[in-house]
Protein backbone atom coordinates (compact mmCIF):
# COMPACT_ATOMS: atom_id res chain seq x y z
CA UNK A 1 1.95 71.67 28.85
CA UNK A 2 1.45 74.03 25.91
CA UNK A 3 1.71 70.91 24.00
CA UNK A 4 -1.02 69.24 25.48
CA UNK A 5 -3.47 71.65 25.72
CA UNK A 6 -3.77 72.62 21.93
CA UNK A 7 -3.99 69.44 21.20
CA UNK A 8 -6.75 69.07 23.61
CA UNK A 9 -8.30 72.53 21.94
CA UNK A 10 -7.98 70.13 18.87
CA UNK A 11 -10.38 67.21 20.03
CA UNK A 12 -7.01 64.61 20.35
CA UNK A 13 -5.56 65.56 16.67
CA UNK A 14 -2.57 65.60 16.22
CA UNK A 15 -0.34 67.32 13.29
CA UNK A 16 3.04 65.91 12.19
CA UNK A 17 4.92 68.61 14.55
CA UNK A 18 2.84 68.06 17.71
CA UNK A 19 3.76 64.38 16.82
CA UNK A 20 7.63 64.90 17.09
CA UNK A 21 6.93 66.55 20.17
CA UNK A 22 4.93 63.62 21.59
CA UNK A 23 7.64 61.31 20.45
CA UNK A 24 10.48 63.23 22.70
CA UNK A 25 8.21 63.88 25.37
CA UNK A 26 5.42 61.26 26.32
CA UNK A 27 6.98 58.35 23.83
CA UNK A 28 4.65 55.70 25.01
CA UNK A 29 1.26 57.62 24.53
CA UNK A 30 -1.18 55.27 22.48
CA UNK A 31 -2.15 57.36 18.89
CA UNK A 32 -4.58 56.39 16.51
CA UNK A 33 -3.76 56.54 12.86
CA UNK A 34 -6.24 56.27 10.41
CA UNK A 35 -5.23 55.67 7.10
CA UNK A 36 -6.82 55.91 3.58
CA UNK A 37 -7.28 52.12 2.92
CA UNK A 38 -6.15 49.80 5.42
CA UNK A 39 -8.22 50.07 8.90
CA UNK A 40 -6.95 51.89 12.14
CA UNK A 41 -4.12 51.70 13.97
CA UNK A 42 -3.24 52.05 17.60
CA UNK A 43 0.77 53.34 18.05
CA UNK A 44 2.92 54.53 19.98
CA UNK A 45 3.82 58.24 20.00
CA UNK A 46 7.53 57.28 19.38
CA UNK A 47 6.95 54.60 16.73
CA UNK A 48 4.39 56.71 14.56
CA UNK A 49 7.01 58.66 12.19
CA UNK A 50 8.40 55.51 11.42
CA UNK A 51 4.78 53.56 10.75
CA UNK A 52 3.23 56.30 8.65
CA UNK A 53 7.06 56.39 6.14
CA UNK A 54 6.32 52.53 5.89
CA UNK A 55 2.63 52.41 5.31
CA UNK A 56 3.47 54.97 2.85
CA UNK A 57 5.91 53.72 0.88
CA UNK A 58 5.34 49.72 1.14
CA UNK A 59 1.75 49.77 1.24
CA UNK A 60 1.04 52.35 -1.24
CA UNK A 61 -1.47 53.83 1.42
CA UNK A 62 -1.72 57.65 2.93
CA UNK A 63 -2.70 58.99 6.33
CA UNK A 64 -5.53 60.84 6.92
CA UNK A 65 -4.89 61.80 10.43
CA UNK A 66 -3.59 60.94 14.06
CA UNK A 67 -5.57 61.24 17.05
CA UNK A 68 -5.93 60.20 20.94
CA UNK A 69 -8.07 58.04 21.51
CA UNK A 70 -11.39 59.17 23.37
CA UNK A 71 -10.56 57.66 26.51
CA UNK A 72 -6.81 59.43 26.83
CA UNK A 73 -8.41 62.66 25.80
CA UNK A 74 -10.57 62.06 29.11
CA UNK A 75 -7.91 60.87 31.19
CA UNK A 76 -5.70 64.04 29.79
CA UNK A 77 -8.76 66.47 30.42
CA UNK A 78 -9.00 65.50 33.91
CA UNK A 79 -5.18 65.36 34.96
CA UNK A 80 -5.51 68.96 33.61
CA UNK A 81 -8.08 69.75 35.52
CA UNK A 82 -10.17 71.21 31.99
CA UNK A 83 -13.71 70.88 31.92
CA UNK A 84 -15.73 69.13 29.00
């Protein structure tokens, strides 16, 4: 729950350890990454580790951060019953 909130404290971004935790926890929530070059990319919680090594190392290209998108921030903000 912890978890969730900060994130939510962080307008949906989400660092590289709040990502593990996502992974292990809610594996199918949708993430946004956005990288340097190429455009953005919806993925899974559980398969983002694994995208963000390959668009790394293949691609040449570099992260510049993970989010929720707006509408699961929404949906997230009202299970937990937090005001906008």
């Amino acid at each position: 729950m912890n978890l969730l909130k900060t994130i939510i404290n962080q307008m949906g971004y989400v660092d590289a350890e709040q990502c593990k935790d996502l992974a292990c926890y809610f594996p199918n929530t949708e993430l946004i990454i956005q990288w340097g070059y190429h455009p953005r990319e919806a993925c899974r919680a559980v398969e983002v580790a694994h995208r963000i090594k390959e668009g790394e190392s293949l691609d040449g290209d570099y992260v510049r951060s993970v989010w929720f998108t707006s509408s699961a921030l929404t949906k997230l903000k009202e299970v937990l019953g937090i005001s906008a």
